[in-house]
PDB file of N, CA and C in Angstrom:
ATOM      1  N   UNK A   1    -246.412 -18.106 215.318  1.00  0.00           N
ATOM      2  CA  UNK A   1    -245.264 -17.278 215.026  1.00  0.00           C
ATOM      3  C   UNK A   1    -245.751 -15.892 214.610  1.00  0.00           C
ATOM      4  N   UNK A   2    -245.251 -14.961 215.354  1.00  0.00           N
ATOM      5  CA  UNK A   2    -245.727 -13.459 214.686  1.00  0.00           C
ATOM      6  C   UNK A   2    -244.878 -12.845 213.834  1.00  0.00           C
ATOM      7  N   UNK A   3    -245.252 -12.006 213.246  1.00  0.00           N
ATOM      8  CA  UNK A   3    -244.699 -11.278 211.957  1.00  0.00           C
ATOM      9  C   UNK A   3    -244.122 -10.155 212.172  1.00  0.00           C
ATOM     10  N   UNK A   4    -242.852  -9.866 211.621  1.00  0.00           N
ATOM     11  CA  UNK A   4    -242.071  -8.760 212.301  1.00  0.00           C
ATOM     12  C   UNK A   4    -242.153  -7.605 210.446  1.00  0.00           C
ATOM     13  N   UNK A   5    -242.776  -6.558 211.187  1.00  0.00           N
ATOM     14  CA  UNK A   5    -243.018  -5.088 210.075  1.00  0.00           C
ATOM     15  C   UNK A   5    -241.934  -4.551 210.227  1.00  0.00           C
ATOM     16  N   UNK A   6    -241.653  -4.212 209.110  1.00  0.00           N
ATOM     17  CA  UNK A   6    -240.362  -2.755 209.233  1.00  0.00           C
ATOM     18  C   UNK A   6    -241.264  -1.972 208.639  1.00  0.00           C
ATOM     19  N   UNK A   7    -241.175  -0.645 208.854  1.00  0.00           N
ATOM     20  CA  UNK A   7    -241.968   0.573 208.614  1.00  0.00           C
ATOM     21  C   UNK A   7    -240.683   1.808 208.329  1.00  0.00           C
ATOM     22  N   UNK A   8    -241.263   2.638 207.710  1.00  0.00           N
ATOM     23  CA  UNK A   8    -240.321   3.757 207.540  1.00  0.00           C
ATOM     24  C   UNK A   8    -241.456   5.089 207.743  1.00  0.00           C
ATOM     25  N   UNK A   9    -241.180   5.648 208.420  1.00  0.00           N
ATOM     26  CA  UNK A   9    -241.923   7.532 208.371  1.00  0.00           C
ATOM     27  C   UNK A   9    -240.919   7.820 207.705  1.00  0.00           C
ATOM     28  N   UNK A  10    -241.931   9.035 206.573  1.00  0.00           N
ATOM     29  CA  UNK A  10    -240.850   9.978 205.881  1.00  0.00           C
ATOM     30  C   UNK A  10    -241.871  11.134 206.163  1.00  0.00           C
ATOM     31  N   UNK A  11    -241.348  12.251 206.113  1.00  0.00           N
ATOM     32  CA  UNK A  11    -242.335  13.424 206.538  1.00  0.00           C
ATOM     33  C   UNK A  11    -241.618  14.430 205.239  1.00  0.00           C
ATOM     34  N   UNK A  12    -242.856  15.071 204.516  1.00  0.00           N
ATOM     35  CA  UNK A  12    -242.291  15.967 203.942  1.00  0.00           C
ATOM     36  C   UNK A  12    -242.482  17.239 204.197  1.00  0.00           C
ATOM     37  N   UNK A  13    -241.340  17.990 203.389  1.00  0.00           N
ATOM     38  CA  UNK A  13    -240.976  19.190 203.911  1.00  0.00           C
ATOM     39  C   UNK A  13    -241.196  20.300 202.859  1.00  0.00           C
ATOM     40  N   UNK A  14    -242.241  20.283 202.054  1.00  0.00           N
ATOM     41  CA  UNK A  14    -242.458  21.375 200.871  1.00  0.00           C
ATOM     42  C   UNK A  14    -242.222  22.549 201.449  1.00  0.00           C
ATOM     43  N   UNK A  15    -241.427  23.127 200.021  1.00  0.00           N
ATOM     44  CA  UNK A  15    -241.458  24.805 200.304  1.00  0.00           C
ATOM     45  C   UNK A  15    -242.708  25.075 199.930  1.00  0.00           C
ATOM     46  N   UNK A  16    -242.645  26.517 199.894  1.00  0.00           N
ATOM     47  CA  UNK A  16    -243.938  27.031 199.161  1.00  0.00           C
ATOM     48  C   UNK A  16    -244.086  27.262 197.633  1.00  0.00           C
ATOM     49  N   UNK A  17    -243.464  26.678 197.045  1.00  0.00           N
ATOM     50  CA  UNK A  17    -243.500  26.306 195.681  1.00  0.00           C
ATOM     51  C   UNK A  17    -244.351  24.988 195.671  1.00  0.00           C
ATOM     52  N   UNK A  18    -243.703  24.060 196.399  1.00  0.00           N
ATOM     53  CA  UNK A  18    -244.498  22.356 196.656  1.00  0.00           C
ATOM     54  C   UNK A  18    -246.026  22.906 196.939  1.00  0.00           C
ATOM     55  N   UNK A  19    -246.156  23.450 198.007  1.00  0.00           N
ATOM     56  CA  UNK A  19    -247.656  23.361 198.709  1.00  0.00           C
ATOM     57  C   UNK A  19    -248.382  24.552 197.378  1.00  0.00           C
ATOM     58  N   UNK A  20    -248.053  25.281 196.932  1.00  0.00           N
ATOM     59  CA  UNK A  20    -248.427  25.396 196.203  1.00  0.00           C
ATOM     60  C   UNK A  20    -249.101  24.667 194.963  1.00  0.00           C
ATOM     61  N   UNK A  21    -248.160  23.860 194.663  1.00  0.00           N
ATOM     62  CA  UNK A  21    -248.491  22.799 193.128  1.00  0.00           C
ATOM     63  C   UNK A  21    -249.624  21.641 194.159  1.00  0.00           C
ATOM     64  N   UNK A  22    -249.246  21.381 195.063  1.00  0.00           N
ATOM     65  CA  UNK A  22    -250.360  20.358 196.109  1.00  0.00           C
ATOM     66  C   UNK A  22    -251.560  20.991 195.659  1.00  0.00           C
ATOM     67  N   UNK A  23    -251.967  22.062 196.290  1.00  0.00           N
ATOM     68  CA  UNK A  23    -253.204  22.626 196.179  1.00  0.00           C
ATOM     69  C   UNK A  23    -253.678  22.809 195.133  1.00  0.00           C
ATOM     70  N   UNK A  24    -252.856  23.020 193.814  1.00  0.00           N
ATOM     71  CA  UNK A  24    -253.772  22.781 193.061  1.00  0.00           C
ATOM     72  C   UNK A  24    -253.846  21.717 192.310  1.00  0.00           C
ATOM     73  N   UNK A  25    -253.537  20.991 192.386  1.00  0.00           N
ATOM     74  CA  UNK A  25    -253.284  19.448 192.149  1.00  0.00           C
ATOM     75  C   UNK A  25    -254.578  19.200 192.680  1.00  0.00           C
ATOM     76  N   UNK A  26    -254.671  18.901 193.681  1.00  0.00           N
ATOM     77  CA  UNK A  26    -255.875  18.793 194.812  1.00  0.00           C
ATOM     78  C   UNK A  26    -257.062  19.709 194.464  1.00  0.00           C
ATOM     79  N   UNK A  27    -256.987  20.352 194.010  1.00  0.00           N
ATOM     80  CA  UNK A  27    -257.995  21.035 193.110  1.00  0.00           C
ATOM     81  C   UNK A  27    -258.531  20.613 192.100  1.00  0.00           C
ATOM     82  N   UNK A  28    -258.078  20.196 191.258  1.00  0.00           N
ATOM     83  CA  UNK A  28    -257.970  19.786 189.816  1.00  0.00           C
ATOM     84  C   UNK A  28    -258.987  18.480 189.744  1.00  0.00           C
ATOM     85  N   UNK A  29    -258.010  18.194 190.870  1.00  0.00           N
ATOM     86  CA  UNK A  29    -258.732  16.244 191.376  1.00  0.00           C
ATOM     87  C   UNK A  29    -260.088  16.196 191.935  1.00  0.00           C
ATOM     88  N   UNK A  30    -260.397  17.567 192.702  1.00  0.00           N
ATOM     89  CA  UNK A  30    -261.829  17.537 193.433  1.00  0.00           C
ATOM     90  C   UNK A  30    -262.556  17.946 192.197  1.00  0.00           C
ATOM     91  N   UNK A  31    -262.378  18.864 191.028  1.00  0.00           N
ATOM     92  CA  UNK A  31    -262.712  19.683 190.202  1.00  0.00           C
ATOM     93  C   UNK A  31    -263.362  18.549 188.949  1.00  0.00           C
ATOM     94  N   UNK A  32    -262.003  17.746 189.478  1.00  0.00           N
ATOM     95  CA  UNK A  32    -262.723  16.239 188.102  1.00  0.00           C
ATOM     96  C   UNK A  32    -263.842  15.782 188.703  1.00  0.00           C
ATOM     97  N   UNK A  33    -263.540  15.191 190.492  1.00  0.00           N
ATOM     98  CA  UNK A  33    -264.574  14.084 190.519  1.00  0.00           C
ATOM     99  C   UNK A  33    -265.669  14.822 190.326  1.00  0.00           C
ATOM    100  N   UNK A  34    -266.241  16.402 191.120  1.00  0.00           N
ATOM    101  CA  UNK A  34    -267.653  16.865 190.946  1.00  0.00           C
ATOM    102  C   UNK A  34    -268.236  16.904 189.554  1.00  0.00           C
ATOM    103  N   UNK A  35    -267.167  17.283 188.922  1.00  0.00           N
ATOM    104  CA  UNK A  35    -267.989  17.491 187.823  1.00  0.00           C
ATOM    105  C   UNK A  35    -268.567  15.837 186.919  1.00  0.00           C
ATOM    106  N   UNK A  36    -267.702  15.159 186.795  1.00  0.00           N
ATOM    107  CA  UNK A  36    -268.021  13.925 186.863  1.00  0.00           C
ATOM    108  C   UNK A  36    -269.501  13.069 187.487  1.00  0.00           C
ATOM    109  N   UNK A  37    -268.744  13.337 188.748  1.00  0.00           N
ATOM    110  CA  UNK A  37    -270.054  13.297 189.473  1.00  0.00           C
ATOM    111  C   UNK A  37    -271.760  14.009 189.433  1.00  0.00           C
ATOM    112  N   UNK A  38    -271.732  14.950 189.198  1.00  0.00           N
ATOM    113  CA  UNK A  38    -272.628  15.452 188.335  1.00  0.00           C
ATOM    114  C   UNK A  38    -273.137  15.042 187.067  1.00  0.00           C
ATOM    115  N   UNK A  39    -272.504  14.595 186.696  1.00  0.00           N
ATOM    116  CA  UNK A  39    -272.650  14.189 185.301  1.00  0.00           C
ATOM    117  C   UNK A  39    -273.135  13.155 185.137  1.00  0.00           C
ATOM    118  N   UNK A  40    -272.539  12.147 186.108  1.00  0.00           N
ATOM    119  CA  UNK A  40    -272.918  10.819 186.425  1.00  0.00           C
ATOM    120  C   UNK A  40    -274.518  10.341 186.925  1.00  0.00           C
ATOM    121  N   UNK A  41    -274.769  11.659 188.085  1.00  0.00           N
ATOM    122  CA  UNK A  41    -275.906  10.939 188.241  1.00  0.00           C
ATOM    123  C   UNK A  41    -277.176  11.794 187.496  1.00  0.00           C
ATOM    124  N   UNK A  42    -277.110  12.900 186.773  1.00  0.00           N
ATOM    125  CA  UNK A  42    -277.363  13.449 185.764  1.00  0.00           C
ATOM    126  C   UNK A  42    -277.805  12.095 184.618  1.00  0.00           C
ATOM    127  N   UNK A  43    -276.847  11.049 184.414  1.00  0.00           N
ATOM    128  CA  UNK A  43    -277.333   9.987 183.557  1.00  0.00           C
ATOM    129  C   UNK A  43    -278.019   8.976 183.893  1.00  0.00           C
ATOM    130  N   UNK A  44    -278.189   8.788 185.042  1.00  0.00           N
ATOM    131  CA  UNK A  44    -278.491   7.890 186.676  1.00  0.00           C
ATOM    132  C   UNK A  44    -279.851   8.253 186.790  1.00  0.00           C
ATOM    133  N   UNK A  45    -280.052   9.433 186.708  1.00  0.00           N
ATOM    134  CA  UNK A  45    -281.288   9.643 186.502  1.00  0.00           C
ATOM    135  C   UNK A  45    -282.318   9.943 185.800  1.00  0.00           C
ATOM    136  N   UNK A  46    -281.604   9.789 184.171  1.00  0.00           N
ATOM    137  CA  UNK A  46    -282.150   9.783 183.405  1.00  0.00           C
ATOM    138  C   UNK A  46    -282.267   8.111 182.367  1.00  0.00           C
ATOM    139  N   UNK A  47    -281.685   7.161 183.671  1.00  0.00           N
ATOM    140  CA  UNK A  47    -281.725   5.836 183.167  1.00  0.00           C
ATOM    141  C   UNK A  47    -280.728   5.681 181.866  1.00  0.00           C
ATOM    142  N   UNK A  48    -279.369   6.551 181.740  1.00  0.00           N
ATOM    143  CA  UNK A  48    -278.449   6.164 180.680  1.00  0.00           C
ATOM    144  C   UNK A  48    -277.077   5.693 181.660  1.00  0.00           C
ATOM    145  N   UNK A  49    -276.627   4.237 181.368  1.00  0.00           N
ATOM    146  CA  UNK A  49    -275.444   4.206 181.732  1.00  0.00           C
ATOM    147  C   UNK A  49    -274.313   4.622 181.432  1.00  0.00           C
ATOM    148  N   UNK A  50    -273.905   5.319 182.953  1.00  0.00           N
ATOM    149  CA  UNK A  50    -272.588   6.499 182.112  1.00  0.00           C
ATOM    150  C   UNK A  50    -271.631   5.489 182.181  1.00  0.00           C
ATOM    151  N   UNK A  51    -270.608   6.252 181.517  1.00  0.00           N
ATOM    152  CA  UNK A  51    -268.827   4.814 180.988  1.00  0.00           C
ATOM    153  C   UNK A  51    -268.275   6.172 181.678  1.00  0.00           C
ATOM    154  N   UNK A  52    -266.853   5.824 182.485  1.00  0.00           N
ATOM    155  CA  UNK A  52    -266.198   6.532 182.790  1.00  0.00           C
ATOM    156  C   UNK A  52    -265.493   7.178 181.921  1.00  0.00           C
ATOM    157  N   UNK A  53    -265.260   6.364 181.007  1.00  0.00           N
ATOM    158  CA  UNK A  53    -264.232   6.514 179.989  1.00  0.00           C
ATOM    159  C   UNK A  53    -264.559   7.785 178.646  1.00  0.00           C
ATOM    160  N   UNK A  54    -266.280   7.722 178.627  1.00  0.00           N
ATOM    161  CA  UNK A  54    -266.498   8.732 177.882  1.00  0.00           C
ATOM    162  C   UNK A  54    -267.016   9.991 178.914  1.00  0.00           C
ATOM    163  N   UNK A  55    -266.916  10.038 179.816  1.00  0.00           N
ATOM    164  CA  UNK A  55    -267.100  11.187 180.861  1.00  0.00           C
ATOM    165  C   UNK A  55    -265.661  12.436 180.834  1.00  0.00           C
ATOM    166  N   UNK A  56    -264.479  10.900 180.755  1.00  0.00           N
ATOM    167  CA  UNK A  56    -263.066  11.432 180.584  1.00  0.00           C
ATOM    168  C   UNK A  56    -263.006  12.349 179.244  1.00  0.00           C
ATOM    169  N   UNK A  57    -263.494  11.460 178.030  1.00  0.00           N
ATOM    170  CA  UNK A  57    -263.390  12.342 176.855  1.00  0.00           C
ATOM    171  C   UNK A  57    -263.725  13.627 177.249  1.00  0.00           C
ATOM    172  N   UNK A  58    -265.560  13.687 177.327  1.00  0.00           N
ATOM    173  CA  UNK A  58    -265.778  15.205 177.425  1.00  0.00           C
ATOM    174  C   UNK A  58    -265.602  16.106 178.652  1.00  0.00           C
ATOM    175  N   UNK A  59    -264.684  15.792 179.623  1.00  0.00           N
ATOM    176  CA  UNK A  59    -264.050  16.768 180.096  1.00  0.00           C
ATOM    177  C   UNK A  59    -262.869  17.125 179.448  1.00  0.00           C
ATOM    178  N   UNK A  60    -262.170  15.888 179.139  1.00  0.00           N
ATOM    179  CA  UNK A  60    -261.443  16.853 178.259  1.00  0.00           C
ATOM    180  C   UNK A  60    -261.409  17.364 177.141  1.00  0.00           C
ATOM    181  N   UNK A  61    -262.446  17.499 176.792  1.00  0.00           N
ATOM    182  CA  UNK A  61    -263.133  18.180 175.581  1.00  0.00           C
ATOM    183  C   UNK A  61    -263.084  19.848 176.434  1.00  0.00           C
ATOM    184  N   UNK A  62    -263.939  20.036 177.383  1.00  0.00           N
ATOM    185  CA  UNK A  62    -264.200  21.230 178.326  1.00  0.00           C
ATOM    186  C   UNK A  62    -262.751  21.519 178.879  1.00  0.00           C
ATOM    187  N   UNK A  63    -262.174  20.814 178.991  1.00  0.00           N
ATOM    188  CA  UNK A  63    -260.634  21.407 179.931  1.00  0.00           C
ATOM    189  C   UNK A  63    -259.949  22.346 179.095  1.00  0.00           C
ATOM    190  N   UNK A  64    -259.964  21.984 177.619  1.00  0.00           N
ATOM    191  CA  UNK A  64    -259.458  23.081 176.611  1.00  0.00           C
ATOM    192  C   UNK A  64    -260.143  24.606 176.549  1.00  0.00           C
ATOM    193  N   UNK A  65    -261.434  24.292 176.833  1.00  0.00           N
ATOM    194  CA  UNK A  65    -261.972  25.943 176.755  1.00  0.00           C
ATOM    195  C   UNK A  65    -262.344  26.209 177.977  1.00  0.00           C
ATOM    196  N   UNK A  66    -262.794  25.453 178.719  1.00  0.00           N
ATOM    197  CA  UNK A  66    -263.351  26.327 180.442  1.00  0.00           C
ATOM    198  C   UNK A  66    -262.499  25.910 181.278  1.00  0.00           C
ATOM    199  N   UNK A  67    -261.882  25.234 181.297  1.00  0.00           N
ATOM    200  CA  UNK A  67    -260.599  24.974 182.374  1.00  0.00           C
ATOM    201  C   UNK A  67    -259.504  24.740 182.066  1.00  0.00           C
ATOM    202  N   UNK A  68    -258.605  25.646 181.375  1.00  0.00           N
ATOM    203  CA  UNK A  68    -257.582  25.722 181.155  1.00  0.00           C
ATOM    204  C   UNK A  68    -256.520  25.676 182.014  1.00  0.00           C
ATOM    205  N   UNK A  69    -256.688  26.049 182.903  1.00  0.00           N
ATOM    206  CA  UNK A  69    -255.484  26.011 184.306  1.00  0.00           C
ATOM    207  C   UNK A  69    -255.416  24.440 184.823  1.00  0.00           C
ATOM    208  N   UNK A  70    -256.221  23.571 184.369  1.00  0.00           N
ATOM    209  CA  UNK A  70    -255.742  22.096 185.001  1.00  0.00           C
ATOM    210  C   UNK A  70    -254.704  21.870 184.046  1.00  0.00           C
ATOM    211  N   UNK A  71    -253.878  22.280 182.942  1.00  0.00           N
ATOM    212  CA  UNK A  71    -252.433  21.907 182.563  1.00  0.00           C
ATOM    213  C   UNK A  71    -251.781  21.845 182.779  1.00  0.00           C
ATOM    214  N   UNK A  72    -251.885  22.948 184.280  1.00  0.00           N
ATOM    215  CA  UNK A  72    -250.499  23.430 185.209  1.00  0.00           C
ATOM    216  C   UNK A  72    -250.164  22.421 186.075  1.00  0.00           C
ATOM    217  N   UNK A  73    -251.045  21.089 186.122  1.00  0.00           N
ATOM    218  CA  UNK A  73    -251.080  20.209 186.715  1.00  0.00           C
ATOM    219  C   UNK A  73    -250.543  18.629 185.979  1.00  0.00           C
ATOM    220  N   UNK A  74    -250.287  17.905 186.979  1.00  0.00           N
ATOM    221  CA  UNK A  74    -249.676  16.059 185.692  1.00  0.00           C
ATOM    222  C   UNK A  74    -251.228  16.086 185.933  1.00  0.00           C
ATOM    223  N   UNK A  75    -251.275  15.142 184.828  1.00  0.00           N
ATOM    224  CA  UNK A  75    -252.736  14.977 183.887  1.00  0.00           C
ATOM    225  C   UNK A  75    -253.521  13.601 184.826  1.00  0.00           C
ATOM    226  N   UNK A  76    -252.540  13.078 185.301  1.00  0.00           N
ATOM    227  CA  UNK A  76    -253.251  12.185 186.343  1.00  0.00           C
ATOM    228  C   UNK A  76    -254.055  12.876 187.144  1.00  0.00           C
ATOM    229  N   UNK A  77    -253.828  13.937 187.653  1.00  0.00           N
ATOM    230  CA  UNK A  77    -255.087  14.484 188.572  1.00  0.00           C
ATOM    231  C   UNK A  77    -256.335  14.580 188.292  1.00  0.00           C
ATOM    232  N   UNK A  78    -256.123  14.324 186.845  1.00  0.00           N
ATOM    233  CA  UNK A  78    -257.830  15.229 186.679  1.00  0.00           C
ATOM    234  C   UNK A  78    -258.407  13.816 185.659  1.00  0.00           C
ATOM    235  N   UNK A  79    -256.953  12.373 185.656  1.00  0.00           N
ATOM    236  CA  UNK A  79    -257.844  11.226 184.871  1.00  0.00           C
ATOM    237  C   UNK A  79    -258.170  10.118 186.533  1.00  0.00           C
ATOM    238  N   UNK A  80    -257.091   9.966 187.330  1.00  0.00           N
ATOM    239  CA  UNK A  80    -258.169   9.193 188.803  1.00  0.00           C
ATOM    240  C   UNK A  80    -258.890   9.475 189.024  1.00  0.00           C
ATOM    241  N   UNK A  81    -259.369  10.318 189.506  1.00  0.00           N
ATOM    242  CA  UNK A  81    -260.538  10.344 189.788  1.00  0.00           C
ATOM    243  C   UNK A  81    -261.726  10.010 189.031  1.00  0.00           C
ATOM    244  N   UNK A  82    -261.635  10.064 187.745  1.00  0.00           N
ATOM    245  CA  UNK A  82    -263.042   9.352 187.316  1.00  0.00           C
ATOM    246  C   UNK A  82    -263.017   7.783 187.383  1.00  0.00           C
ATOM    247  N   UNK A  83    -261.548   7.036 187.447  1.00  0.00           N
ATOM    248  CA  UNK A  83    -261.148   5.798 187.862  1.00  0.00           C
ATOM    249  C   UNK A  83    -262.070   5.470 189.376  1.00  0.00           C
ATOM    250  N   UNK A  84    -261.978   6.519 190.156  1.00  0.00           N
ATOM    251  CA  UNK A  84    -262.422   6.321 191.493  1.00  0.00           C
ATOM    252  C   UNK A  84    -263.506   6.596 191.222  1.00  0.00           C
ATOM    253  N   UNK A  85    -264.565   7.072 190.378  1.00  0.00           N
ATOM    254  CA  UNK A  85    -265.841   7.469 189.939  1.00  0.00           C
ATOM    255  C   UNK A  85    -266.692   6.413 189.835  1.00  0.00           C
ATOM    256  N   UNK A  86    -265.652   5.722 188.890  1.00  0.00           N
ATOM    257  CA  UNK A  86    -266.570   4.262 188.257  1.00  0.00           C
ATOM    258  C   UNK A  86    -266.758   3.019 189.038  1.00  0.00           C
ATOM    259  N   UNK A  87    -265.751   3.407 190.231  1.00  0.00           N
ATOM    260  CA  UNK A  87    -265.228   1.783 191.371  1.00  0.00           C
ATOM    261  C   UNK A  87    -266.807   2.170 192.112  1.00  0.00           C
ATOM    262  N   UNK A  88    -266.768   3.704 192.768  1.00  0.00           N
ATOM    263  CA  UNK A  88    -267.590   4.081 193.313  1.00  0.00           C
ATOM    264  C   UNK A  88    -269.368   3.667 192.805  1.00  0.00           C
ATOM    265  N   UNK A  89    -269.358   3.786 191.927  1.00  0.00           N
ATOM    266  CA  UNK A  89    -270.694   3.571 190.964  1.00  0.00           C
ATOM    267  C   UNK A  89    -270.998   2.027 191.292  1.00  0.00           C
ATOM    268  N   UNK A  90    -269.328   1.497 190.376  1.00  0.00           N
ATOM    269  CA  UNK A  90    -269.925   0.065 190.314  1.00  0.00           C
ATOM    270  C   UNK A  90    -270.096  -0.900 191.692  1.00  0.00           C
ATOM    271  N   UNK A  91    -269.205  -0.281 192.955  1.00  0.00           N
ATOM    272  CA  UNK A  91    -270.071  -0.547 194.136  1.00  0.00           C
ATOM    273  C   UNK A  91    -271.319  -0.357 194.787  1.00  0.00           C
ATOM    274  N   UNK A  92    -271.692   0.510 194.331  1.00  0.00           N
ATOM    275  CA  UNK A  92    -273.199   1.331 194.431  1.00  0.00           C
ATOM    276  C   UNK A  92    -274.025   0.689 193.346  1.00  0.00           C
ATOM    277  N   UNK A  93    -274.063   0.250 192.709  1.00  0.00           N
ATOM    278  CA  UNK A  93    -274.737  -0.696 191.956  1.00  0.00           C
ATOM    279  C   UNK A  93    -274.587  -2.210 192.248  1.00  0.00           C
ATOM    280  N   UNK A  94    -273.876  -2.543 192.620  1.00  0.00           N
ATOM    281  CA  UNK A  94    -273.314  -4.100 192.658  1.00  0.00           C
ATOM    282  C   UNK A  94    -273.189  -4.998 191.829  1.00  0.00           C
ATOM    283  N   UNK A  95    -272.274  -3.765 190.769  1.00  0.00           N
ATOM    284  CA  UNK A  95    -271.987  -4.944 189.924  1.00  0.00           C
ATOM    285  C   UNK A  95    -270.326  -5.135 189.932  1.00  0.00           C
TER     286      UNK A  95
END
């Protein structure tokens, strides 16, 4: 017996207010993982296991004085990605 999908396309239609807040949204989010990422294997290679969770602290420790413009953003942008940081790691490690 096969399985019958219903699907829906929705296509959106941002003004330029939307694609605006996108981009930097999308900014924010690339802006977490590198720096993160940096950071990460910065500890990786100095044989300390990094926690995502305290990576999160001290960026946002730094977001108050050197990156102030990620506020203009929901705060999820700049906390997934270190979520996706740690999946990434702990696949790359196998644990």
């Amino acid at each position: 017996m096969s399985a019958i999908s219903i699907t829906h396309k929705i296509a959106l239609k941002p003004n330029n207010k939307h694609i605006t807040y996108f981009k930097k949204a999308f900014g924010c989010a690339r802006l977490a993982y590198n720096w993160g990422l940096a950071k990460w294997k910065e500890s990786y290679q100095l044989g300390i296991k990094a926690n995502h969770l305290q990576l999160k602290k001290e960026f946002n420790a730094l977001k108050k004085s050197q990156f102030n413009f990620v506020y203009e953003v929901t705060k999820y942008a700049t906390q997934q990605p270190f979520i996706h940081l740690n999946l990434a790691f702990n696949k790359f490690l196998g644990i």
